[in-house]
N, C-alpha and C. Protein backbone atom coordinates (compact mmCIF):
# COMPACT_ATOMS: atom_id res chain seq x y z
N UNK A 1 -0.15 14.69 6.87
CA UNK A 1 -0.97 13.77 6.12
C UNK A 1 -0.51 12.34 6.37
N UNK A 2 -1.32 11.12 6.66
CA UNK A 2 -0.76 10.07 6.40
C UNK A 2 -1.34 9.51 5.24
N UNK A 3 -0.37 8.77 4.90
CA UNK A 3 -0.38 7.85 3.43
C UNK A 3 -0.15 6.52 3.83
N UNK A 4 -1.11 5.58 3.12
CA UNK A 4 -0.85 4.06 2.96
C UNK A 4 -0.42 3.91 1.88
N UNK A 5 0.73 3.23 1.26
CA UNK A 5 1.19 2.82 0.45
C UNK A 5 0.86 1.20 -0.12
N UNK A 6 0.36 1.01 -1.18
CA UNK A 6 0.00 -0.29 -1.56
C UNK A 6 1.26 -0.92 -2.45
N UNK A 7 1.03 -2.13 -3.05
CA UNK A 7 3.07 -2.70 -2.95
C UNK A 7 3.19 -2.17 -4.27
N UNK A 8 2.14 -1.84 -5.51
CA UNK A 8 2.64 -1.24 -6.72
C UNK A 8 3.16 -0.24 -6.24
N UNK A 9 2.99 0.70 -5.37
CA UNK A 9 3.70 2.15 -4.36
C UNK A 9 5.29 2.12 -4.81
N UNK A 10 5.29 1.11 -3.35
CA UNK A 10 6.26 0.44 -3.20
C UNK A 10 7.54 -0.13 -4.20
N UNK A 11 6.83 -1.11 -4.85
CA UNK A 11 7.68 -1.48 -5.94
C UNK A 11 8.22 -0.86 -7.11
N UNK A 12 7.37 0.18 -7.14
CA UNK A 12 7.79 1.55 -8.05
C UNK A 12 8.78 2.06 -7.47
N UNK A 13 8.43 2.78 -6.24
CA UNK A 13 9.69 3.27 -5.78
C UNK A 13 11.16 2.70 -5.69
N UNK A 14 11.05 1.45 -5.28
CA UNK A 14 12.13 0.32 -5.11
C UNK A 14 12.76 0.18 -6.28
N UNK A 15 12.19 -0.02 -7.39
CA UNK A 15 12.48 -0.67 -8.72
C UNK A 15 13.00 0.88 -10.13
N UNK A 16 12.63 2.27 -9.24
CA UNK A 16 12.43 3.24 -10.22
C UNK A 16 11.57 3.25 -11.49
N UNK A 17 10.59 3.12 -11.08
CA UNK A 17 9.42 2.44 -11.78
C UNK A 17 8.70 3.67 -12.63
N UNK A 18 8.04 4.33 -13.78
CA UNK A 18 7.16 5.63 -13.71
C UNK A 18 6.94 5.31 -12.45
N UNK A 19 6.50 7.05 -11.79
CA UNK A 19 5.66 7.30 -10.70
C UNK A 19 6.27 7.10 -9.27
N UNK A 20 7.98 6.86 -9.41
CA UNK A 20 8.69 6.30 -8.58
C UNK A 20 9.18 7.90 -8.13
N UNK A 21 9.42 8.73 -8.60
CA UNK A 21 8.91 10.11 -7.91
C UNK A 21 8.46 11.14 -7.30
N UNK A 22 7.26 10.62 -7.38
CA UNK A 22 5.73 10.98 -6.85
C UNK A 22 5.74 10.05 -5.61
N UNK A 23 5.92 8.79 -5.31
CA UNK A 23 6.31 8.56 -3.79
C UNK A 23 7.20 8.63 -2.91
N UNK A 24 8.64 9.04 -3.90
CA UNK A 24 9.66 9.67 -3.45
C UNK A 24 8.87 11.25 -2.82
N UNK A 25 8.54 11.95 -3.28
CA UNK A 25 8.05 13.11 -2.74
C UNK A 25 6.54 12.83 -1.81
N UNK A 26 6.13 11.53 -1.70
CA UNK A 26 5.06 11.27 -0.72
C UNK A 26 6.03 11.01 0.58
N UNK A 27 7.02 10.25 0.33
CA UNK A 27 7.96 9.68 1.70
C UNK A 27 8.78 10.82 2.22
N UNK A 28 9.10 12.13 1.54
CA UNK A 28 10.21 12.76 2.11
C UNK A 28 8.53 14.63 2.43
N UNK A 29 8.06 14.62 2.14
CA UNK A 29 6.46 15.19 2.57
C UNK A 29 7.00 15.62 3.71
N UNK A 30 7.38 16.75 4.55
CA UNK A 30 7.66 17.18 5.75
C UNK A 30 6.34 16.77 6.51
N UNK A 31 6.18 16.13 7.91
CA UNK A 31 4.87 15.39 8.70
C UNK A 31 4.27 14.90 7.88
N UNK A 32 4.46 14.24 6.83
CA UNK A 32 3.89 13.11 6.34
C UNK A 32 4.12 11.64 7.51
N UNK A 33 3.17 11.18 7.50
CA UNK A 33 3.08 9.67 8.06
C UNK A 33 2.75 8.09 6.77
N UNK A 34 3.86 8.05 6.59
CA UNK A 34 3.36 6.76 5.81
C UNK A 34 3.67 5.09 6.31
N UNK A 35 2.57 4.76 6.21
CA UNK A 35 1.84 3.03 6.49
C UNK A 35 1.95 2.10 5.47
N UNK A 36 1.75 1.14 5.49
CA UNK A 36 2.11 -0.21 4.71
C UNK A 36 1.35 -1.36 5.38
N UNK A 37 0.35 -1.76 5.20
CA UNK A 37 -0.24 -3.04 6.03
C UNK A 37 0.85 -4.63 5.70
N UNK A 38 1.32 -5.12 6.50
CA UNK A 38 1.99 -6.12 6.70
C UNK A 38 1.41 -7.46 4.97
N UNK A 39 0.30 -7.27 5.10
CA UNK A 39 0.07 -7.69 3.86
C UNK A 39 0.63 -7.56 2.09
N UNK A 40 0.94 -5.76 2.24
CA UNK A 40 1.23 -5.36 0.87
C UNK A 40 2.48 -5.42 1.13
N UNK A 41 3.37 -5.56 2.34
CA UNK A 41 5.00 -5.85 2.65
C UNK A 41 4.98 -7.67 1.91
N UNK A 42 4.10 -8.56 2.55
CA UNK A 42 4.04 -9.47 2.12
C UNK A 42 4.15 -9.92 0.84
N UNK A 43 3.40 -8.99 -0.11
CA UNK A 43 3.62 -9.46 -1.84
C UNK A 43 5.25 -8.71 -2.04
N UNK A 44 5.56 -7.29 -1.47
CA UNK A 44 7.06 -6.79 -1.90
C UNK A 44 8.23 -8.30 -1.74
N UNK A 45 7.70 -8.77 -0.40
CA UNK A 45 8.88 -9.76 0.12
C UNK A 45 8.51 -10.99 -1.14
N UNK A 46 7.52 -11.47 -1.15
CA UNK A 46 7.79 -12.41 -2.09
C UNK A 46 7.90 -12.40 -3.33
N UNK A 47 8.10 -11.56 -3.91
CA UNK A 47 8.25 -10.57 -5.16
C UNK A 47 9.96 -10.56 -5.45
N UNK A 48 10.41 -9.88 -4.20
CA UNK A 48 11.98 -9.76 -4.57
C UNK A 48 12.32 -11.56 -3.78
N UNK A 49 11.87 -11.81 -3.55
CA UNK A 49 12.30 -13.30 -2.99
C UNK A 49 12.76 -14.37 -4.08
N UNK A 50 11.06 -13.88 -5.21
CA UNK A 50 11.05 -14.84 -6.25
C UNK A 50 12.78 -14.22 -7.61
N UNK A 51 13.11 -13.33 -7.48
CA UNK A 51 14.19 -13.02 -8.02
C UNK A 51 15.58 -13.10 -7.31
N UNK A 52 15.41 -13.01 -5.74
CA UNK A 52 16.79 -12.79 -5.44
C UNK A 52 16.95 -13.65 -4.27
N UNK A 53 16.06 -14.10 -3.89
CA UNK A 53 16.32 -15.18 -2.95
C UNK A 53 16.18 -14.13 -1.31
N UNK A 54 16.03 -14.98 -0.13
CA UNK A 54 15.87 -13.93 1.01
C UNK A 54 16.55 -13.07 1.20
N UNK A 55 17.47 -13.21 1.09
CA UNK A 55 18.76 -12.12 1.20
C UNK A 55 17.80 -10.43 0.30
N UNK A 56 17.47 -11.03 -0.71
CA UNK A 56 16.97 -10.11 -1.45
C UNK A 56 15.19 -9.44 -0.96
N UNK A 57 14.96 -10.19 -0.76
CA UNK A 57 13.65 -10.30 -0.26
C UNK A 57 13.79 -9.60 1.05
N UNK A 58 14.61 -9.59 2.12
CA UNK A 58 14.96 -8.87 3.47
C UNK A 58 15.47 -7.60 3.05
N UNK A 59 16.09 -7.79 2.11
CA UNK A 59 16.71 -6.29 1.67
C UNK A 59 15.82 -5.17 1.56
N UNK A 60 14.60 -5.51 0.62
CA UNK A 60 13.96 -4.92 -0.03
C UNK A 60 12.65 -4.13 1.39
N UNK A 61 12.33 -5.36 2.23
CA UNK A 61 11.54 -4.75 3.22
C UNK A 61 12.47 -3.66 4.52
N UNK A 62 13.87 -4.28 4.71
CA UNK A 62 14.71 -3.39 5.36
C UNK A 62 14.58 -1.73 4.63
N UNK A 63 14.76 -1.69 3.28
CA UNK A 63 15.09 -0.24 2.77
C UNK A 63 13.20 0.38 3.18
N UNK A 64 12.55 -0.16 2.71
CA UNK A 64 11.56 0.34 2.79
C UNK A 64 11.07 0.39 4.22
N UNK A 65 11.30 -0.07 5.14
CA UNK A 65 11.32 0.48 7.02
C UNK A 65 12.40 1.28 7.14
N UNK A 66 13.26 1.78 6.74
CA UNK A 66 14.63 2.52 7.12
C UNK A 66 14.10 3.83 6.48
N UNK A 67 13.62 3.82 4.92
CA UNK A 67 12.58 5.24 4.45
C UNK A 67 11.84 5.54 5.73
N UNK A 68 10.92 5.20 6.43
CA UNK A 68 10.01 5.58 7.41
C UNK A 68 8.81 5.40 7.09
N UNK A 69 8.53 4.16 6.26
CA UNK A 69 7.19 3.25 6.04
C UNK A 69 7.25 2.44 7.08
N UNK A 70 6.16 2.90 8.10
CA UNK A 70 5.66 1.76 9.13
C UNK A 70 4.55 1.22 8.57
N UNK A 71 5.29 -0.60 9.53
CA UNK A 71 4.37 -1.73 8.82
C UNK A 71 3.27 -1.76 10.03
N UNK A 72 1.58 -1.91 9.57
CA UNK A 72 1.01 -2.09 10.27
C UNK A 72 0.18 -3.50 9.94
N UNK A 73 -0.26 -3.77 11.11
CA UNK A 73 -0.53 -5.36 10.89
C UNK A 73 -2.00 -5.40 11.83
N UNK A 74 -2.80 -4.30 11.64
CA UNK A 74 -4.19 -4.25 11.85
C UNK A 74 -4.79 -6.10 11.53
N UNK A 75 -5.49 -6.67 12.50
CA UNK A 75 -6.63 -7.63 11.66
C UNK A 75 -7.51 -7.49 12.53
N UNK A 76 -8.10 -7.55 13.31
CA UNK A 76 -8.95 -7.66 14.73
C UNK A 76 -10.46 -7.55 13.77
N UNK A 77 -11.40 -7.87 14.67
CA UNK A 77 -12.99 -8.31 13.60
C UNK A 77 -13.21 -7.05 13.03
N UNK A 78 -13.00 -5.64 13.65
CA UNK A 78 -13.65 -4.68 13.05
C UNK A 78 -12.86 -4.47 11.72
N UNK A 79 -11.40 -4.52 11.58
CA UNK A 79 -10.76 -4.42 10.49
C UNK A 79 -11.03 -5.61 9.10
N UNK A 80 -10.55 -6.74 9.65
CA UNK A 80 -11.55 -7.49 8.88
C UNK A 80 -12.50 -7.86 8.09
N UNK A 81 -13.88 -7.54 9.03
CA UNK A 81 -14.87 -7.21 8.46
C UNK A 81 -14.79 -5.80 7.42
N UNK A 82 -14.53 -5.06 7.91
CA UNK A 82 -14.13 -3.71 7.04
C UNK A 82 -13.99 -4.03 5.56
N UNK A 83 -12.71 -4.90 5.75
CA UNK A 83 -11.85 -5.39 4.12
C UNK A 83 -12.77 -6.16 3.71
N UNK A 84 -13.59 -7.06 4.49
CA UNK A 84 -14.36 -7.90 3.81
C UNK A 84 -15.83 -7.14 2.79
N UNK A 85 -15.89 -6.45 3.30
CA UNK A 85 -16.92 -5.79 3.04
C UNK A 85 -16.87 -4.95 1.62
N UNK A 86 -15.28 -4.12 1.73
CA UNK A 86 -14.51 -3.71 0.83
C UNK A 86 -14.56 -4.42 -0.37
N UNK A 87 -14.13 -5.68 0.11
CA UNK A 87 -14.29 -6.78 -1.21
C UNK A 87 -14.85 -7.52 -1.33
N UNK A 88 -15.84 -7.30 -1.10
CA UNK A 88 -17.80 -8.72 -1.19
C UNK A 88 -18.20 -7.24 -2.10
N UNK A 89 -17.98 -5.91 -1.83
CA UNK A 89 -18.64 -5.20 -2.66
C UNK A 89 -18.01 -4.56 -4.13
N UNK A 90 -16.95 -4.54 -4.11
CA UNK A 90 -15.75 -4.27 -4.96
C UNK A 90 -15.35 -4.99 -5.80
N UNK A 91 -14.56 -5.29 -6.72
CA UNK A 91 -13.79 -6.37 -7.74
C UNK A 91 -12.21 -5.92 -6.73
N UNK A 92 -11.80 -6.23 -5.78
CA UNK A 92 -10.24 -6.03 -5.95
C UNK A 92 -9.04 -6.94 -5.13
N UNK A 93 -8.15 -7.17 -5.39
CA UNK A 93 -7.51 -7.82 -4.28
C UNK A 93 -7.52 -7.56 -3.09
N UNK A 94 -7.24 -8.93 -2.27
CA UNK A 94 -7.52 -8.58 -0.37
C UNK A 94 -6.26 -8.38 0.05
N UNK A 95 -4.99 -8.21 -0.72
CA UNK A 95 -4.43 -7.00 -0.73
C UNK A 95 -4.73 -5.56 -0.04
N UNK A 96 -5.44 -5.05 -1.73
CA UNK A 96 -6.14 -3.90 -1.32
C UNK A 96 -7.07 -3.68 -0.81
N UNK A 97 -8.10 -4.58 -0.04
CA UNK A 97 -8.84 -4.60 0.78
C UNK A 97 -8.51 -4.02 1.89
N UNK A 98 -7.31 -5.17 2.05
CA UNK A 98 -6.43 -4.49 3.63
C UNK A 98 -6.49 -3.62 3.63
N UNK A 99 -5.25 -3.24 2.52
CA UNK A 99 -4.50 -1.37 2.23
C UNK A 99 -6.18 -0.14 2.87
N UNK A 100 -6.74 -0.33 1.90
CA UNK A 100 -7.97 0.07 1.84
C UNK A 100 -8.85 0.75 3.80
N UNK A 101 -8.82 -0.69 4.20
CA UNK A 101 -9.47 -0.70 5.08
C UNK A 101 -8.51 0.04 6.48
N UNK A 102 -7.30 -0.39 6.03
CA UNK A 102 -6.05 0.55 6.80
C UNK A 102 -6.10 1.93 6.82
N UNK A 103 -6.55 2.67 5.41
CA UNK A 103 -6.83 4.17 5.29
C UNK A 103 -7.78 4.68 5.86
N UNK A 104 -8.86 3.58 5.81
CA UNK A 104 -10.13 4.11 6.36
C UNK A 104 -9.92 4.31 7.87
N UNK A 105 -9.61 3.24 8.61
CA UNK A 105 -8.97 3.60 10.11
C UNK A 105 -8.04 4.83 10.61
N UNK A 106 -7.28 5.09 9.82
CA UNK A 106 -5.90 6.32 10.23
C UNK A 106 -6.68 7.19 9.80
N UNK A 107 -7.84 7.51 8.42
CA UNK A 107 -8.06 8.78 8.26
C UNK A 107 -7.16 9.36 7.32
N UNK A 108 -6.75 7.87 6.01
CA UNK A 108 -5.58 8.52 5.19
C UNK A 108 -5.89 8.64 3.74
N UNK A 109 -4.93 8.11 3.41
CA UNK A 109 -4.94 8.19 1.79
C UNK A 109 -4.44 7.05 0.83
N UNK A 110 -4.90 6.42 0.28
CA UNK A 110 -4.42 5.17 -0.29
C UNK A 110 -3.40 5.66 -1.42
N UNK A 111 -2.53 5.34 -2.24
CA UNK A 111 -1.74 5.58 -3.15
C UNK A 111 -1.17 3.93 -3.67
N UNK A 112 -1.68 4.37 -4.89
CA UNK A 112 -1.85 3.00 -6.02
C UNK A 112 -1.48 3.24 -7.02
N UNK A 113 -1.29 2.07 -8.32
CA UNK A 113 -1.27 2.48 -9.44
C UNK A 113 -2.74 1.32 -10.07
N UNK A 114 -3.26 0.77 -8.86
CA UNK A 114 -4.12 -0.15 -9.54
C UNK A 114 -5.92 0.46 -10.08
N UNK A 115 -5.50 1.33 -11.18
CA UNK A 115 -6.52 1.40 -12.17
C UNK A 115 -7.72 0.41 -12.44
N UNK A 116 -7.15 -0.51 -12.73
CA UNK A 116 -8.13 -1.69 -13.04
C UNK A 116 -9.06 -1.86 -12.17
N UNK A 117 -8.71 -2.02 -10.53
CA UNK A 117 -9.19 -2.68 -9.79
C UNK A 117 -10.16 -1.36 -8.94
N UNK A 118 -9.70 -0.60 -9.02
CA UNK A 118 -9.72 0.64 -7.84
C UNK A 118 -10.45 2.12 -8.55
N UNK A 119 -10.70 1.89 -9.60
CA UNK A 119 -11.11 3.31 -10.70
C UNK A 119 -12.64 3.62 -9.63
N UNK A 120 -13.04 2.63 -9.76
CA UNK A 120 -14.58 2.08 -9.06
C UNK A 120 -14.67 3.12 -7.92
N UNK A 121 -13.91 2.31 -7.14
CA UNK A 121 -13.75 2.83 -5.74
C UNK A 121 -13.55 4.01 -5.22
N UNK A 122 -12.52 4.75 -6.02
CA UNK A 122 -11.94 5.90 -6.52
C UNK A 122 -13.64 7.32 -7.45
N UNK A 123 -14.01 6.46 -7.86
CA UNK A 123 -15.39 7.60 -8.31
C UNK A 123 -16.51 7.01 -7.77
N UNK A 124 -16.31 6.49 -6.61
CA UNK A 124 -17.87 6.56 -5.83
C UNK A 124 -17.44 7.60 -4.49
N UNK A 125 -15.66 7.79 -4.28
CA UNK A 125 -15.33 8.30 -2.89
C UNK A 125 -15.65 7.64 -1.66
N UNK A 126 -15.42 6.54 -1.36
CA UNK A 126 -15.50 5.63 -0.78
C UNK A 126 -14.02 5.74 0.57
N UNK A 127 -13.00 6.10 -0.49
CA UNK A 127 -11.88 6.08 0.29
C UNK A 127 -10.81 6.86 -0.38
N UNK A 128 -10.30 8.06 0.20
CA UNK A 128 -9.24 9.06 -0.38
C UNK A 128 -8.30 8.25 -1.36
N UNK A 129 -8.50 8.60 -2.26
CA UNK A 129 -7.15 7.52 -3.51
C UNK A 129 -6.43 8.53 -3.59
N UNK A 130 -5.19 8.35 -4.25
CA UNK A 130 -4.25 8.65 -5.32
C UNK A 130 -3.45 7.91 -5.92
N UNK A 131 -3.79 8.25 -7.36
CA UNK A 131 -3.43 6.91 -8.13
C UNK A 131 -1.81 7.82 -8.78
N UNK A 132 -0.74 7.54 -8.58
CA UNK A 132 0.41 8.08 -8.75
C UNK A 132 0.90 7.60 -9.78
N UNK A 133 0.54 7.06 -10.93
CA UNK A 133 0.56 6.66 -12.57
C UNK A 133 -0.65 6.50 -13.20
């Protein structure tokens, strides 16, 4: 299976967050493949940046490439457009646009905790969710 991980994923796991479990057992998944669009690395890094300074901020994207989250950094027009589309029709961050539009390409699975934004998206089947809180 591959999995995209969006940075609430992430930061759960990192932080032992609820639900920090449930991607612990998404990352260690025997042939699991899990992704990260360079974007949702982007909010992790400035996230632990804004608390710990780079040092902290490098830390945090090092552990999470050393797990075996590859960063992908898709943009080219078809991807793009994709996310755009995602979110001209959606309420959600271009964040999760990316994330989003990343799953749709690999043929994966998004894993979120963003309820608010994504419930939508999630009951029209638009794009494999799992919301892991």
């Amino acid at each position: 299976m591959i999995y995209v991980l969006d940075s609430t994923a992430m930061i759960a796991f990192l932080t032992n967050e609820p639900g920090a479990e449930v991607i612990e057992d998404i990352l260690t998944e025997p042939h699991s493949v899990c992704l990260a669009h360079a974007i949702n690395l982007c909010e992790i890094w400035y996230q632990a940046f804004r608390v710990g300074g780079e040092v902290a901020a490098d830390q945090a994207i090092n552990i999470l490439t050393s797990i075996g989250i590859a960063i992908r950094s898709d943009f080219d027009q078809p991807f793009w457009r994709e996310a755009g589309k995602l979110k001209g029709t959606h309420r959600m961050s271009l964040a999760d646009a990316l994330g989003l539009a990343l799953t749709l390409r690999v043929g994966g699975e998004f894993i979120t905790s963003d309820h608010h934004e994504l419930d939508p998206v999630a009951a029209a089947g638009i794009v494999p969710l799992t919301f892991f809180r």
